[in-house]
Protein backbone atom coordinates (compact mmCIF):
# COMPACT_ATOMS: atom_id res chain seq x y z
CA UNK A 1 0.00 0.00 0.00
CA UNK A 2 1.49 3.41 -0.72
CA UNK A 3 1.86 5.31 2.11
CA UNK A 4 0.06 9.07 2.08
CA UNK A 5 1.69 11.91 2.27
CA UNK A 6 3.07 13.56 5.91
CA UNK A 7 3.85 17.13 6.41
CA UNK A 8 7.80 15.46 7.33
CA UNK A 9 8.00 14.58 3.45
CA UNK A 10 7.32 17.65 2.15
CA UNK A 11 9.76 20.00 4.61
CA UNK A 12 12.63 20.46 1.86
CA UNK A 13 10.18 22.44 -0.98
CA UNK A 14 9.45 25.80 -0.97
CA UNK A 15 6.28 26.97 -0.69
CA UNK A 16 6.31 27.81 -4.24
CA UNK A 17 7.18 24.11 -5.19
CA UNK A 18 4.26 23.15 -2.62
CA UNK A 19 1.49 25.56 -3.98
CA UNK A 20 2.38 23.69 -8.05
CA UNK A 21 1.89 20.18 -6.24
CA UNK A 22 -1.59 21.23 -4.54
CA UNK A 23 -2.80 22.19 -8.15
CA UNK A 24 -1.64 19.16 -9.56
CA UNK A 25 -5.06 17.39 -9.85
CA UNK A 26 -6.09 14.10 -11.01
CA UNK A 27 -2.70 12.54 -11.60
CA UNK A 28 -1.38 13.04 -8.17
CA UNK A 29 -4.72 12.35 -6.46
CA UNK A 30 -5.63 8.84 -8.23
CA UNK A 31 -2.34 7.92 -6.32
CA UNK A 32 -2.78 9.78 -3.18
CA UNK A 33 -4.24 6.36 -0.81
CA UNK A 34 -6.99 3.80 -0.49
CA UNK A 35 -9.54 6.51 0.39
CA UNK A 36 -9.23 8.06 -3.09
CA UNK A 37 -8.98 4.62 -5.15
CA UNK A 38 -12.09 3.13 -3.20
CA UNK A 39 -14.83 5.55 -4.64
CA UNK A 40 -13.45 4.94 -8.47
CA UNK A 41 -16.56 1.94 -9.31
CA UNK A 42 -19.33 4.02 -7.99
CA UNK A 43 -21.82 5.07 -10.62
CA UNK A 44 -21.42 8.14 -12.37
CA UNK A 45 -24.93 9.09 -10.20
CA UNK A 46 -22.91 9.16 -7.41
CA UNK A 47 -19.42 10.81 -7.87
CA UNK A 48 -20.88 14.14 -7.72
CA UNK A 49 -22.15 14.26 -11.00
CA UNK A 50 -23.90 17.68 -12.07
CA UNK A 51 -24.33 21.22 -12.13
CA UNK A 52 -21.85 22.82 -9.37
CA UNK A 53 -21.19 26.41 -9.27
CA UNK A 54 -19.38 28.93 -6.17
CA UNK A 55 -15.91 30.29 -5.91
CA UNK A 56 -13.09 28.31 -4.12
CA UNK A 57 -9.36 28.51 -3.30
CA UNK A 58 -6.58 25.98 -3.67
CA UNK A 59 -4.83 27.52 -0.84
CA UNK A 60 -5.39 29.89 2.69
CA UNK A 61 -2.39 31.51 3.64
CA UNK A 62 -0.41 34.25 1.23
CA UNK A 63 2.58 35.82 1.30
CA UNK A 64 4.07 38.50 -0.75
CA UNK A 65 5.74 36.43 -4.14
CA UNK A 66 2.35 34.20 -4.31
CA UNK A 67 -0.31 34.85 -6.78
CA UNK A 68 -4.29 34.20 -5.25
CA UNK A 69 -6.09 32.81 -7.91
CA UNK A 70 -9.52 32.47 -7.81
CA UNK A 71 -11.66 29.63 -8.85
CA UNK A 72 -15.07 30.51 -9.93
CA UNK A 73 -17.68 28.16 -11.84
CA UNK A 74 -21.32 29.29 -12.82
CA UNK A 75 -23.91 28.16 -15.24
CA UNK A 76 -23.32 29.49 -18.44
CA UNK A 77 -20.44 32.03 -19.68
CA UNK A 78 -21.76 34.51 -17.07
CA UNK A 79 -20.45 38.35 -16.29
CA UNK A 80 -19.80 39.10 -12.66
CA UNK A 81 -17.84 40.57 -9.85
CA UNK A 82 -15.91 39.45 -7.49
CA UNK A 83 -15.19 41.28 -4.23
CA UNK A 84 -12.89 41.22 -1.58
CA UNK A 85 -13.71 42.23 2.42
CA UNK A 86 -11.64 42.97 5.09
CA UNK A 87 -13.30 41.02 8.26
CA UNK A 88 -10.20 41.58 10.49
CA UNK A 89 -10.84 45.64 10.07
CA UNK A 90 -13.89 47.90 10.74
CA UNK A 91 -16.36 48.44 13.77
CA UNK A 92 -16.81 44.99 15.88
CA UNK A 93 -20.48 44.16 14.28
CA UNK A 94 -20.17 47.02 11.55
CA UNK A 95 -20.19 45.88 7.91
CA UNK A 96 -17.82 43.94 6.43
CA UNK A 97 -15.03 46.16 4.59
CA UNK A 98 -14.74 46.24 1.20
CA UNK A 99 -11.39 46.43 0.04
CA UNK A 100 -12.11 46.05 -3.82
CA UNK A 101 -14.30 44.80 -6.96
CA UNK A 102 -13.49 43.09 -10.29
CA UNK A 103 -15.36 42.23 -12.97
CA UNK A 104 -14.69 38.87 -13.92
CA UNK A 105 -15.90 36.52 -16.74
CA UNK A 106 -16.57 32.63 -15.58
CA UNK A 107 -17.62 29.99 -17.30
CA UNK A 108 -19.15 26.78 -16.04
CA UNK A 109 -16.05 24.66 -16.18
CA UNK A 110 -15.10 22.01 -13.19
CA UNK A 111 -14.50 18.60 -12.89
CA UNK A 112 -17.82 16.29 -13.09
CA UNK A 113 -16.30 13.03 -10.99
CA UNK A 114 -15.74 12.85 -7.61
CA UNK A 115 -15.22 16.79 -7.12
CA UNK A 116 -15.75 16.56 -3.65
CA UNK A 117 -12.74 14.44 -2.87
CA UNK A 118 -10.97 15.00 -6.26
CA UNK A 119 -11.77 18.91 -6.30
CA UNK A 120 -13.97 20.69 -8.17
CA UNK A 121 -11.36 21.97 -11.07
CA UNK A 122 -13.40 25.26 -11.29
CA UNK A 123 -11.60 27.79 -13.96
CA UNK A 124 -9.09 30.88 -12.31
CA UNK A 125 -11.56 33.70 -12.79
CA UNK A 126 -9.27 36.57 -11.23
CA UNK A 127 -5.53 36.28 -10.67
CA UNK A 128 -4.13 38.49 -7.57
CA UNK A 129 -0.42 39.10 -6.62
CA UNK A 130 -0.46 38.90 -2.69
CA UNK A 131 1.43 42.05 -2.55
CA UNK A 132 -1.42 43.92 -3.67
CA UNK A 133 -3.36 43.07 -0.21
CA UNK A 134 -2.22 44.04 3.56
CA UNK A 135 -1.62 41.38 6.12
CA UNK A 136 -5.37 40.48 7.16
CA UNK A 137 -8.27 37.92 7.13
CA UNK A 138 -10.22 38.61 4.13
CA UNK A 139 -13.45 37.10 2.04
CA UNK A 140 -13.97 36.79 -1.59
CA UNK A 141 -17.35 36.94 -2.74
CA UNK A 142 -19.42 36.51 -5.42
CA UNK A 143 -23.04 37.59 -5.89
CA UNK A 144 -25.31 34.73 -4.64
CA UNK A 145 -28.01 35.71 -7.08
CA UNK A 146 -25.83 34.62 -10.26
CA UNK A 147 -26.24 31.30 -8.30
CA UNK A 148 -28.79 28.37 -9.54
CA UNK A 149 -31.11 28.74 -6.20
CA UNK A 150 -30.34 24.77 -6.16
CA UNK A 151 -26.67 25.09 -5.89
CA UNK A 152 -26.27 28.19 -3.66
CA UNK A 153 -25.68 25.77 -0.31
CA UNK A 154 -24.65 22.26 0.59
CA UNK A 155 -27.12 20.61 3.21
CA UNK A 156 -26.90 16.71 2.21
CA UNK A 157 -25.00 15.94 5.40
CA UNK A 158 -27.27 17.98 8.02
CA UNK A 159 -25.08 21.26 7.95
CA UNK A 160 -26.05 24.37 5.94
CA UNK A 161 -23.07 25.31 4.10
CA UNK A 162 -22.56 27.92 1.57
CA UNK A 163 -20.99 28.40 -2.17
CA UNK A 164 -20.88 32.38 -2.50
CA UNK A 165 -17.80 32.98 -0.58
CA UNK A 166 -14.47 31.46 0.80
CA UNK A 167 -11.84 32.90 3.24
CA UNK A 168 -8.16 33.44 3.68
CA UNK A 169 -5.61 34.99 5.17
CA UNK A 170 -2.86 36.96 3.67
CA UNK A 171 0.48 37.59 6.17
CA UNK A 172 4.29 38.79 5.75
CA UNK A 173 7.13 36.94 3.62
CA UNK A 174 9.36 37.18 6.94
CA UNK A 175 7.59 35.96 10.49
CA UNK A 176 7.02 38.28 12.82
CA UNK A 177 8.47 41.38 10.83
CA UNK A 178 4.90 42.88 10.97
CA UNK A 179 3.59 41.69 14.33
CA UNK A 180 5.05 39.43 17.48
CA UNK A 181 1.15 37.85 17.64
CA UNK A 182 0.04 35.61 14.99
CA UNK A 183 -3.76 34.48 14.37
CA UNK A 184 -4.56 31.09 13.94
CA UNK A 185 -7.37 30.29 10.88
CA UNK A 186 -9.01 27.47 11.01
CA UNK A 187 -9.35 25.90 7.58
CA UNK A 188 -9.75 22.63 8.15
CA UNK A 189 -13.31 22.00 10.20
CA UNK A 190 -15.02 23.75 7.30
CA UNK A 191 -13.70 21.26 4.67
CA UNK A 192 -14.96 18.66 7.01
CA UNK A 193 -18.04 19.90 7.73
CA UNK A 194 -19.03 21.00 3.53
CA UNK A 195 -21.04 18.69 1.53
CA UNK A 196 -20.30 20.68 -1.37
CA UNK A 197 -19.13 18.09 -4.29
CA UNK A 198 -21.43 14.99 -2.94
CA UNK A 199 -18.82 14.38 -0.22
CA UNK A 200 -18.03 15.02 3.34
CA UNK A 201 -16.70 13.71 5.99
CA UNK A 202 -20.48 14.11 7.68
CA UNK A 203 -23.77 12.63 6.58
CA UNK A 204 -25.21 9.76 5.08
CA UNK A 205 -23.88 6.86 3.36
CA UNK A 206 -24.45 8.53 -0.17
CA UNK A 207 -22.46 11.43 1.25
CA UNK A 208 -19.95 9.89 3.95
CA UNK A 209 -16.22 10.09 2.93
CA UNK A 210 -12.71 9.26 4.86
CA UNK A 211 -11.18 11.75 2.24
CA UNK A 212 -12.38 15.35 1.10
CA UNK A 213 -10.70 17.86 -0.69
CA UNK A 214 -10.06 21.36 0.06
CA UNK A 215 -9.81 22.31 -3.40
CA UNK A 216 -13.25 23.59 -3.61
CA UNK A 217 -16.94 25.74 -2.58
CA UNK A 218 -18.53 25.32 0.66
CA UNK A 219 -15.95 25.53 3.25
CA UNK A 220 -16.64 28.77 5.23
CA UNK A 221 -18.14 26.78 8.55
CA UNK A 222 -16.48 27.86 11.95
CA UNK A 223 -14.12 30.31 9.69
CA UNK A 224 -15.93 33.19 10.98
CA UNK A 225 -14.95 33.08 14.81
CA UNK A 226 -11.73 35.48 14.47
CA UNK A 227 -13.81 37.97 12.85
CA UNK A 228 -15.28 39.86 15.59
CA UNK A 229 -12.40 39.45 18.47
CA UNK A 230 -9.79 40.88 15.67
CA UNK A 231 -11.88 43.56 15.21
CA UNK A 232 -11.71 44.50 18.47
CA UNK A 233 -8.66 44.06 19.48
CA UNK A 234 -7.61 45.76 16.50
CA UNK A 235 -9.43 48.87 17.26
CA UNK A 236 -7.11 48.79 20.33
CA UNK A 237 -3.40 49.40 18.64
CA UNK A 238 -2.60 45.02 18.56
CA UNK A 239 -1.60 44.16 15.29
CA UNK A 240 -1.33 40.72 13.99
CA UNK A 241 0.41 37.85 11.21
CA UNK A 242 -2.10 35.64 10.50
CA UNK A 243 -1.33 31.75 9.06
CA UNK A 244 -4.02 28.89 8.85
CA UNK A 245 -3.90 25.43 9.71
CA UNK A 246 -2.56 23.57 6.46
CA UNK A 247 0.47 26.20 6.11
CA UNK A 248 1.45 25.97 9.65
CA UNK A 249 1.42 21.97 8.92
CA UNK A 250 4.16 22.89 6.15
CA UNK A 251 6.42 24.82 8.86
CA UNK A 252 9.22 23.55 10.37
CA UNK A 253 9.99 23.10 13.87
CA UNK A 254 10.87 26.26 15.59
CA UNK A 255 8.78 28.82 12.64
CA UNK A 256 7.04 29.59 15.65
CA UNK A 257 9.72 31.25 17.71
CA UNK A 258 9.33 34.09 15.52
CA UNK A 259 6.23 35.53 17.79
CA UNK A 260 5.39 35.60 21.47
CA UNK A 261 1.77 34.68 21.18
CA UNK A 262 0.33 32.75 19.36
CA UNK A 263 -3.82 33.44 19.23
CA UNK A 264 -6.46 30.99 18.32
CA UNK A 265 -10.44 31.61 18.51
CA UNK A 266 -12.40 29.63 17.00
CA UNK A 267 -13.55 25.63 16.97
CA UNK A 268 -9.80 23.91 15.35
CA UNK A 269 -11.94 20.51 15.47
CA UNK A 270 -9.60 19.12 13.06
CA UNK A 271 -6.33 19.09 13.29
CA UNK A 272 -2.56 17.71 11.88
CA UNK A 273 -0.18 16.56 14.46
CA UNK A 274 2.21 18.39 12.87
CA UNK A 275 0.46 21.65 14.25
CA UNK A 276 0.52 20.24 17.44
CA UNK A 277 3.58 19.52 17.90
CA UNK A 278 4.94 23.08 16.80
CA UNK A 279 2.36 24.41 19.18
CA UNK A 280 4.22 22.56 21.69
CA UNK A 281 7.57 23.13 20.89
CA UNK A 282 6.58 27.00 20.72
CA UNK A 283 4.99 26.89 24.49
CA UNK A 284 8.53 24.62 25.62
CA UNK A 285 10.47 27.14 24.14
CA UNK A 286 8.97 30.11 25.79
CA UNK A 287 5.86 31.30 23.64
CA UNK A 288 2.91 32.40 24.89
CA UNK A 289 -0.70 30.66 23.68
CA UNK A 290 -4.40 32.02 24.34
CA UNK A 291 -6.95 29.30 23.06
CA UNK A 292 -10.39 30.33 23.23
CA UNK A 293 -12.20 27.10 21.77
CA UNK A 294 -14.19 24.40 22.66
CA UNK A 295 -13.45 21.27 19.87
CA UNK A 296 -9.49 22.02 19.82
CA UNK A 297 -7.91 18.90 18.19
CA UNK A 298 -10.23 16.40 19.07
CA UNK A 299 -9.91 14.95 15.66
CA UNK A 300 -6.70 14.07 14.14
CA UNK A 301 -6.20 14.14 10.34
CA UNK A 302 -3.73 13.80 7.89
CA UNK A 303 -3.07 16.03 5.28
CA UNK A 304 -2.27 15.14 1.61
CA UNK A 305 -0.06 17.87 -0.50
CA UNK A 306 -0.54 16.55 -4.05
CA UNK A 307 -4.50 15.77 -3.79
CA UNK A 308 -5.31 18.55 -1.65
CA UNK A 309 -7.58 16.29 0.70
CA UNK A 310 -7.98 16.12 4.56
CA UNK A 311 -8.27 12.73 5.71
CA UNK A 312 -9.97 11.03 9.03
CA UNK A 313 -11.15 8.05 10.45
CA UNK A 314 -12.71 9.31 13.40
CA UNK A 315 -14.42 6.90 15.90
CA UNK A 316 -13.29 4.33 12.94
CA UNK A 317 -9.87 4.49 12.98
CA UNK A 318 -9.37 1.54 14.88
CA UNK A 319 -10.98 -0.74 12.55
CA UNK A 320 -10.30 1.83 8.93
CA UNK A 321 -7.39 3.36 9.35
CA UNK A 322 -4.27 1.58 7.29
CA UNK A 323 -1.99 3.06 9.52
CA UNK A 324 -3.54 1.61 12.98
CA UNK A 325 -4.01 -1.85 11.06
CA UNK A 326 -0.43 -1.82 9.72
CA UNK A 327 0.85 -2.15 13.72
CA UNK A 328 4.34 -0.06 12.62
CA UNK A 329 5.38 1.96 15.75
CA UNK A 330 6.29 4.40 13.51
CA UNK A 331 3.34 5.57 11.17
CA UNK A 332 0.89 5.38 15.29
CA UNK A 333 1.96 9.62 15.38
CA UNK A 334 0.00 10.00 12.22
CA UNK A 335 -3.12 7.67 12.83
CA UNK A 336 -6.10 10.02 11.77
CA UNK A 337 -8.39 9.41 14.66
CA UNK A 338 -9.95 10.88 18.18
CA UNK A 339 -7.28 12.65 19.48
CA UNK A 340 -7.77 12.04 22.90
CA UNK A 341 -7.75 7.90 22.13
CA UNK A 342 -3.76 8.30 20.29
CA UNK A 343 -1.40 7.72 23.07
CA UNK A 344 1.48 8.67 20.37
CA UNK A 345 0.10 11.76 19.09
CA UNK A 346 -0.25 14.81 21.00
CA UNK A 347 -3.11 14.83 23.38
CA UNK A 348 -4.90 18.37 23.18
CA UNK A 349 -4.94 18.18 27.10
CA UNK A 350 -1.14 17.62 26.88
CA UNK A 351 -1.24 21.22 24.99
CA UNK A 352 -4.03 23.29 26.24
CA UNK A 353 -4.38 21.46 29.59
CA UNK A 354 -8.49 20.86 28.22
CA UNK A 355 -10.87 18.46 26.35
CA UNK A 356 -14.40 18.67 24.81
CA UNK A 357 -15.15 15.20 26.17
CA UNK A 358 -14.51 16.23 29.99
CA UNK A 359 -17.49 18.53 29.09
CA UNK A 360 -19.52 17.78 25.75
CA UNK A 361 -22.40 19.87 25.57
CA UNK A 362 -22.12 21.18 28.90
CA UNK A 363 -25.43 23.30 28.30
CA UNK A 364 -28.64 23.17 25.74
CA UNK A 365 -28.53 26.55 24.72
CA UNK A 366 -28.66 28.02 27.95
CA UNK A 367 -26.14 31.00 29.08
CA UNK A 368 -24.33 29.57 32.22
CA UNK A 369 -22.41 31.42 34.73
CA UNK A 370 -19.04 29.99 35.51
CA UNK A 371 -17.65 30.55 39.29
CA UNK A 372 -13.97 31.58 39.47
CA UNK A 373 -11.74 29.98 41.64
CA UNK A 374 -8.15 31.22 43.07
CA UNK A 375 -9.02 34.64 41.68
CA UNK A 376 -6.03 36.27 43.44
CA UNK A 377 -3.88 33.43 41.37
CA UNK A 378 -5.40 35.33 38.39
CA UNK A 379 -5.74 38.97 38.68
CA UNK A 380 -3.68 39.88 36.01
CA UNK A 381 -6.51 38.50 33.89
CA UNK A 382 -9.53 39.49 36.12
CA UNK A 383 -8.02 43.21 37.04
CA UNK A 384 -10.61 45.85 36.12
CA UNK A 385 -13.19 43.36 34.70
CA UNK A 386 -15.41 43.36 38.02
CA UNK A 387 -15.54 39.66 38.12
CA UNK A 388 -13.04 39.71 40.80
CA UNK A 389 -15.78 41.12 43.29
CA UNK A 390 -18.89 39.05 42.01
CA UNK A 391 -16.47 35.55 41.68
CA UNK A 392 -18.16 35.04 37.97
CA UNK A 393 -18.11 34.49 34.71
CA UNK A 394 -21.35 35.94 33.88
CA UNK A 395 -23.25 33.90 31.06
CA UNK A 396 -20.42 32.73 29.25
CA UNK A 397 -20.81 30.69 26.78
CA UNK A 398 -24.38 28.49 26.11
CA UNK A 399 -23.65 25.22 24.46
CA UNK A 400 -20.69 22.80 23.44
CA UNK A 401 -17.08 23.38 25.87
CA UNK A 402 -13.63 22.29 26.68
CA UNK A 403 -12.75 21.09 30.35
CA UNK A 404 -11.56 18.74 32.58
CA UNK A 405 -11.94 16.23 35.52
CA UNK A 406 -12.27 17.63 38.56
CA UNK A 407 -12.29 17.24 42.37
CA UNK A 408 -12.33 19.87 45.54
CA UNK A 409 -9.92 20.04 48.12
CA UNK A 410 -10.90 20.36 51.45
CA UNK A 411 -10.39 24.26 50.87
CA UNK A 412 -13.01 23.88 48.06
CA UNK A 413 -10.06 24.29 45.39
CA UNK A 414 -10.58 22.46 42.12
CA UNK A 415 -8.10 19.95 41.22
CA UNK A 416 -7.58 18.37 37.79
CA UNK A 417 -7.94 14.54 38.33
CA UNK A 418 -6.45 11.37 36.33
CA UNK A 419 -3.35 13.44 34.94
CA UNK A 420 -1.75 10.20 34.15
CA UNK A 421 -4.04 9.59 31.78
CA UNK A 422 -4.63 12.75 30.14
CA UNK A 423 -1.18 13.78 30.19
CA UNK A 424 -2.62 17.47 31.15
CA UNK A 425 0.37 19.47 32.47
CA UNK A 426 1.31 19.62 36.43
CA UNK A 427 1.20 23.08 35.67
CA UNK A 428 -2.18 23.37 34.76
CA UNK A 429 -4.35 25.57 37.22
CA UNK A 430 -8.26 25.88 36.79
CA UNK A 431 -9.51 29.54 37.96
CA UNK A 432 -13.22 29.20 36.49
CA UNK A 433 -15.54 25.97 36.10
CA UNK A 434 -18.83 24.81 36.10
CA UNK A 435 -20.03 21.25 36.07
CA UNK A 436 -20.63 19.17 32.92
CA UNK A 437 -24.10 17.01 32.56
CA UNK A 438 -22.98 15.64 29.24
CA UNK A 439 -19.25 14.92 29.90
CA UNK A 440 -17.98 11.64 28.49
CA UNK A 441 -15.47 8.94 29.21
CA UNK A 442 -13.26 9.19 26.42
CA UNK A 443 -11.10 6.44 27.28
CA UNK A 444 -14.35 4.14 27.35
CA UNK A 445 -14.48 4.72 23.58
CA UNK A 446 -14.04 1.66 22.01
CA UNK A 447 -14.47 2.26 18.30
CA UNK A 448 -17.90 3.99 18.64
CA UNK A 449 -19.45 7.36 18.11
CA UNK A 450 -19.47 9.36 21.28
CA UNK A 451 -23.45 9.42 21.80
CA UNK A 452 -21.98 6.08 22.76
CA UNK A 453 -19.61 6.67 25.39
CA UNK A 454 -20.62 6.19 29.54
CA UNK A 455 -21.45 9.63 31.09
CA UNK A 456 -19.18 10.59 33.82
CA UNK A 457 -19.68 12.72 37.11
CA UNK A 458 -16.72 14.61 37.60
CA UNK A 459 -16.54 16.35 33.90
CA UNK A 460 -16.42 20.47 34.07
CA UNK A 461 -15.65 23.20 31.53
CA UNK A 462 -13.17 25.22 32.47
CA UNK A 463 -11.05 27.45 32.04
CA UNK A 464 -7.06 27.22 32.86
CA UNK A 465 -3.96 28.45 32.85
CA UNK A 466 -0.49 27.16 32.67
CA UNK A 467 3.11 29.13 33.62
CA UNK A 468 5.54 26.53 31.63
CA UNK A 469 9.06 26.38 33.27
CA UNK A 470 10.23 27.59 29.89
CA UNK A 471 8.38 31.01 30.76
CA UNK A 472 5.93 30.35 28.53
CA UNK A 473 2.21 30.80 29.13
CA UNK A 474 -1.07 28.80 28.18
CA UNK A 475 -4.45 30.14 28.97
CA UNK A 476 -7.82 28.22 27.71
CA UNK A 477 -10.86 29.60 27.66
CA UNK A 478 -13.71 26.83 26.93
CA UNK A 479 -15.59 28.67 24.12
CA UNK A 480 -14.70 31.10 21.37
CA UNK A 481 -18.54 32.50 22.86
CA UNK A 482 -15.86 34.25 25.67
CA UNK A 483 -14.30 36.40 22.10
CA UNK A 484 -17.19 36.20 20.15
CA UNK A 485 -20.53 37.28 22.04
CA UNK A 486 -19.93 39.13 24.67
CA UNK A 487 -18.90 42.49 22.87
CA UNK A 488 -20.60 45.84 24.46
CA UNK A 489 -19.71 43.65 27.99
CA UNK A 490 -17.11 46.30 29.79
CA UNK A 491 -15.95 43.33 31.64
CA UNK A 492 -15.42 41.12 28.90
CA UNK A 493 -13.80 42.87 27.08
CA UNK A 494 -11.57 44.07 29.67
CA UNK A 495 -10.24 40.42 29.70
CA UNK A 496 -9.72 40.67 26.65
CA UNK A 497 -7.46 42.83 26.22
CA UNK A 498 -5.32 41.63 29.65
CA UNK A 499 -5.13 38.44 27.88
CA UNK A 500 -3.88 39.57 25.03
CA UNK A 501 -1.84 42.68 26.57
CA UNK A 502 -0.17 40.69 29.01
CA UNK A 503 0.98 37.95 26.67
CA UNK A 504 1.96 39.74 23.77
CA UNK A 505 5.23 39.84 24.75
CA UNK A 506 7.50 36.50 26.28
């Protein structure tokens, strides 16, 4: 069996080299694993076949020296625009900023089989030299209403996504020459999440994939959650380099050192070990990381250059995955799987010191207060917000969140249980938490989906904080809702900028 693609094999091209292999197509991809090969006999019915139209991307992150081109496919020979938005700029719920409009020509050319793990081979439509655009988090858009009302969103799997639009992030040639903070984007838990193509990694049989591609519409899901915080903080004299998940897979160890924090809001439910494992090596060697996220990492994937696809097992991997069933030592770092289950891959509590299954869906939709604990421990975080004097977290966050396992000292102190088996840092210090109805025992998994797993008693979302021995500082929040919803809160946002103040610099 040929062996897929790791970030390790690719760490002697350039990025130039790298972006040419991700547009290679078809003759890379029919080679690129078993998940690719095994959809080849379906009928024609079934691969996708049919009328697609949006925009997409073949890439996330640019840098001066790269040309953005993008992919555009409508019915007909159609005249439109394209425009681009700067989300990262502008007041915090305020319009969207438009930085510019072309007029572009597209016709309706793609690729009619399997272009959702393939890729949908849409035309270039507009070329752009990165140059032309400041570092930022932009949007490309294209009017919906030139869209076939049929092919405007993907919903086959149960998720709404939509075709109009993709994001990006554009950042410096050199690291850290414009900014010592760099924003994390999360483009992988939209690929996941789109139907667009007939495939995802969500759904129905019909639908149901190991392998997607990010070559194509539909991926914009959980891209949004920087938007508002950047905003903000912007408005506030931080600046920031931005890079998103699949480049940061490409980087090698120590690209990190170049900042002192590194920032990520948002859900990162899908994630290369690669990225974890410069996350780490940034936070050993000093760096400073503020997570605000509840699915961080709970899925591992693999990432393959020359097809442009994403690929996971999930609960499966025990039973699907070719590297788990090959038993070499040496391919376990890169089983695609639940994170929390891979004893040789990073655990996310090994990282940010929490879990989504030590909490689930710690609430149905309802805001919950959060008590804070050891406040005094924390008042570089807490100073000026007023939650010092009430001991809350008023209504923060209302559904799905990271924690831990808990118990109280006899001072009524919360202590993070079963290290051993989480691998969560000594370090780690919980200053807010509420309990968890719908925490799970991960390590009770056993190859099934996680409405399967037995409920446990001591789960809580949290949020922590660790002070490394390299110097280096990890704070978790256990929602992006902390960065995201709580904007016209004095106190809120008052801890958001001593986050962010405070660890700006090492």
């Amino acid at each position: 069996m040929r062996r897929a693609a790791t970030a390790e094999d690719f760490m002697g091209f350039t990025r130039r080299e790298l972006l040419r292999l991700a547009g290679i197509g078809l003759g890379v991809a029919a080679g690129a694993g078993a998940d690719t090969v095994a959809w080849a006999g379906r009928p024609r019915s079934d691969r996708g076949a049919g009328p697609r139209e949006g925009i997409h991307l073949d890439w996330f992150t640019f840098r001066p020296g790269d040309t953005i081109h993008f992919r555009v496919s409508l019915v007909g020979s159609v005249q439109t625009t394209l425009s681009l938005y700067r989300l990262d700029q502008g007041s915090v719920y305020g319009a969207d900023q438009l930085v510019a409009s072309y007029p572009i020509a597209v016709d309706n050319l793609q690729r009619l089989v399997d272009p959702g793990i393939l890729g949908a081979g849409f035309s270039v439509a507009l070329s752009l030299p990165a140059s032309d655009l400041a570092p930022g988090f932009y949007e490309a858009r294209i009017p919906v209403e030139h869209i076939q009302p049929e092919n405007r969103s993907n919903s086959g799997n149960g998720f709404t996504t939509y075709n109009h639009l993709i994001r990006f992030v554009v950042t410096p040639s050199s690291a850290g020459s414009h900014s010592k903070i760099l924003a994390l984007f999360d483009s992988l838990t939209g690929v996941a999440y789109s139907a667009s193509g007939g495939a995802s990694i969500y759904g129905p049989s019909t639908l149901a994939r190991r392998s997607v591609s990010w070559r194509r519409p539909g991926l914009e899901m959980a891209t949004e959650h920087p938007r508002e915080p950047l905003r903000f903080l912007r408005g506030r004299g931080f600046a920031f380099e931005f890079i998103d998940l699949i480049d940061l897979a490409l980087q090698p160890a120590g690209f990190l050192d170049a900042y002192d924090l590194v920032l990520a809001v948002g859900q990162f439910e899908y994630m290369p070990e690669h990225v974890l494992r410069n996350l780490t090596a940034f936070v050993e060697s000093g760096g400073n990381l503020l997570a605000a996220t509840h699915e961080f990492a709970i899925f591992r994937v693999r990432l393959e250059w020359g097809a442009s696809q994403l690929t996971t097992y999930k609960w499966d991997w025990q039973s699907a995955d070719p590297y788990a069933l090959s038993g070499d030592p040496a391919a376990a770092p890169a089983i695609a799987g639940v994170g929390m289950n891979l004893p040789a891959s990073t655990l996310e509590t090994e990282l940010i010191g929490q879990t989504v299954w030590a909490a689930h869906r710690a609430t149905q939709g309802v805001w919950v207060d959060m008590p804070i604990f050891n406040g005094g421990d924390v008042s570089w975080i807490l100073a000026g917000t007023g939650f010092e004097q009430t001991g809350l977290l008023p209504g923060a966050f209302c559904n799905y969140a990271s924690g831990n396992l808990l118990s109280f000292d006899a001072g009524g102190r919360p202590v993070i249980e079963d290290i051993g088996r989480s691998r969560t840092p000594s370090e780690t210090r919980v200053w807010a938490a509420v309990p968890s109805p719908d925490a799970r025992a991960w390590w009770a998994a056993q190859g099934r989906d996680v409405a399967y797993w037995p409920f446990v008693s001591n789960g809580y979302a949290t949020a922590t904080v660790q002070q490394r021995a390299s110097g280096g500082t990890v704070v978790t929040l256990p929602s992006p809702q902390f960065f995201t919803s709580h904007f016209g809160h004095s106190g809120y946002e008052r801890l958001l900028v001593n986050l962010t103040s405070n660890l700006s610099s090492r």
